[in-house]
Protein backbone atom coordinates (compact mmCIF):
# COMPACT_ATOMS: atom_id res chain seq x y z
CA UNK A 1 79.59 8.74 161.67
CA UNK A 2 77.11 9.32 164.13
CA UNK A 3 78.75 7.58 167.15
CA UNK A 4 81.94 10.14 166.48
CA UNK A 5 79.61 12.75 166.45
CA UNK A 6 78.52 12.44 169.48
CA UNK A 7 81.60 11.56 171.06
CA UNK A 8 82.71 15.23 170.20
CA UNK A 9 79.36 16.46 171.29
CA UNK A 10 79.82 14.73 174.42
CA UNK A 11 83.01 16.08 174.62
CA UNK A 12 82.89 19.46 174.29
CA UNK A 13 79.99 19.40 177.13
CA UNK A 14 82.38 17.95 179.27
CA UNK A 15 84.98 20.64 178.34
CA UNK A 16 82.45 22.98 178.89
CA UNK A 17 80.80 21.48 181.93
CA UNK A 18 77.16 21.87 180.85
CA UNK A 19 74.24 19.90 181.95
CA UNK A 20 76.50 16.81 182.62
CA UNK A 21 75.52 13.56 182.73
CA UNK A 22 76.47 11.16 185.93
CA UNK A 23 78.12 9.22 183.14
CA UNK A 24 80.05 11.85 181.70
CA UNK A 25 80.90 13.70 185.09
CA UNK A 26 82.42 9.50 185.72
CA UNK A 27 84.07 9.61 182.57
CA UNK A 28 85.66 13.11 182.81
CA UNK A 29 87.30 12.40 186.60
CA UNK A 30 88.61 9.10 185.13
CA UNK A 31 90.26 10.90 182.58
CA UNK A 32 92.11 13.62 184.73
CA UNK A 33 93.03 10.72 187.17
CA UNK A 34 94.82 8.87 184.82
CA UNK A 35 96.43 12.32 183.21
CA UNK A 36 97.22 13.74 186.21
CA UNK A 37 97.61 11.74 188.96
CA UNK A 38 99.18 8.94 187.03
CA UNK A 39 96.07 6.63 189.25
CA UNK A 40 93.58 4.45 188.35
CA UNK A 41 89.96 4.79 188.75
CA UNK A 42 89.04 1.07 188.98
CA UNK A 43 85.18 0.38 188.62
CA UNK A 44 83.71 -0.85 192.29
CA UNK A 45 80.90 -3.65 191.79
CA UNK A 46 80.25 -5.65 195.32
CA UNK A 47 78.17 -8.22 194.74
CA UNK A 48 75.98 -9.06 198.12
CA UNK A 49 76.78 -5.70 199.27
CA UNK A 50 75.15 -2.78 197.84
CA UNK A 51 75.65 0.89 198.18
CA UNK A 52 79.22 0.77 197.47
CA UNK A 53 80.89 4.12 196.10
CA UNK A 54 81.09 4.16 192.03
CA UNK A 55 84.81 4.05 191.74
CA UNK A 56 88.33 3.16 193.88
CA UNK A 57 90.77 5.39 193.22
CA UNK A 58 94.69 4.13 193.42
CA UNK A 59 97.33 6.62 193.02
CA UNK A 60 101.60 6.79 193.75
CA UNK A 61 102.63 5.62 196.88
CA UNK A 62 99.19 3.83 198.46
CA UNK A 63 96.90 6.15 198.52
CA UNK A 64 93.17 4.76 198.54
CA UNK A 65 90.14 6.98 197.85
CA UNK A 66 86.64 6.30 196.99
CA UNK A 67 84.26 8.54 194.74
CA UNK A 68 80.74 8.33 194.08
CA UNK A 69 79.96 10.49 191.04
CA UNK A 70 76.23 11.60 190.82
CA UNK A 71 74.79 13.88 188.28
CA UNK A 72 74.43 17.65 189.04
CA UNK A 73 72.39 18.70 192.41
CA UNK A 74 71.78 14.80 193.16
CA UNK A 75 72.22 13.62 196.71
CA UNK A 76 73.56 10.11 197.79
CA UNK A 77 70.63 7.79 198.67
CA UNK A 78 70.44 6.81 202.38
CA UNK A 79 71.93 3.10 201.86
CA UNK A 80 74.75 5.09 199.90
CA UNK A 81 75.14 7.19 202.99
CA UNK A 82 75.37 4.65 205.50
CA UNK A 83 77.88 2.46 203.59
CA UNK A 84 79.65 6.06 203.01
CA UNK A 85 79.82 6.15 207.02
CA UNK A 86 81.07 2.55 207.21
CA UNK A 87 83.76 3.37 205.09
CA UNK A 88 84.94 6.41 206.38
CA UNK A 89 84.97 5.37 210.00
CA UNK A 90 87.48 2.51 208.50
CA UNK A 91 90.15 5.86 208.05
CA UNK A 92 89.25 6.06 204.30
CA UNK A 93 88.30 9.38 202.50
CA UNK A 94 84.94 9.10 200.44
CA UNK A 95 83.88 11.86 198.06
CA UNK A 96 80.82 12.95 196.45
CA UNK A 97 81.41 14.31 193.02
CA UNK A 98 78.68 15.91 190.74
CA UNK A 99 80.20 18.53 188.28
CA UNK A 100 83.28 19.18 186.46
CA UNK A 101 84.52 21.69 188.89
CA UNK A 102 84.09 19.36 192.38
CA UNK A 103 86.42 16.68 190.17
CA UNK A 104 88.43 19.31 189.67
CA UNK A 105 88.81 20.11 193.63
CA UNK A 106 89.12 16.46 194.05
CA UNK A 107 92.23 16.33 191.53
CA UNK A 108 93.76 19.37 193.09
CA UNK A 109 93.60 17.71 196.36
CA UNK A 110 94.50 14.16 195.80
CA UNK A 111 97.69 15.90 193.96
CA UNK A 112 98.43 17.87 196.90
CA UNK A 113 98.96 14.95 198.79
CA UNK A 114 101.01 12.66 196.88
C-alpha cells in the first residue's frame, strides 16, 4: 500500500513539475523518450572513467545524444564539464536537463530532427 502511494505521489509531482527530484526529473525524460520518440534512454556507467553524462539516448535512424539530468538550479561539477567538452568536440550533442519543462525542450527538439 504504501509503495503505490507514493508512486502516485511521485507521480503527480512529476505531472505537475514541483520540487523535482534528479531522480524523478531522470525518470520523467525516460518516459517521454520511449513515448515519443520511440528511443531508448540506456543508463551510462563507465567504469575507469568518471564524469560521464547520466544517460545515452538512441532514437530512429542513428541519432546519438547524451543527457545529464540534475535536480532543479544544480550545475554540472567541473569533471562533468570537462568530460561534457570531450564529448562534444567528438560532434556529439550533450544536454543538461533539470526540470520538467527543459526535458520537454529536449523532446521537442530531438523530434524535430528525426
Amino acid at each position: 500500500m504504501y509503495i503505490r502511494a507514493r508512486e502516485e505521489f511521485v507521480t503527480m509531482r512529476i505531472l505537475r513539475g514541483e520540487n523535482m527530484l534528479e531522480s524523478e526529473i531522470e525518470k520523467y525524460l525516460c518516459m517521454r523518450i520511449k513515448k515519443d520518440l520511440q528511443g531508448l534512454a540506456l543508463k551510462f556507467v563507465s567504469p575507469g572513467f568518471n564524469g560521464v553524462p547520466d544517460r545515452i539516448v538512441l532514437v530512429p535512424y542513428g541519432r546519438i545524444y547524451f543527457v545529464e539530468t540534475k535536480a532543479p538550479g544544480k550545475r554540472l561539477r567541473k569533471l562533468q564539464e570537462y568530460v561534457r567538452g570531450i564529448i562534444k568536440g567528438l560532434g556529439f550533442e550533450v544536454w543538461r536537463i533539470d526540470s520538467k519543462v527543459k526535458a520537454d525542450e529536449f523532446i521537442k527538439w530531438v523530434g524535430g530532427e528525426i
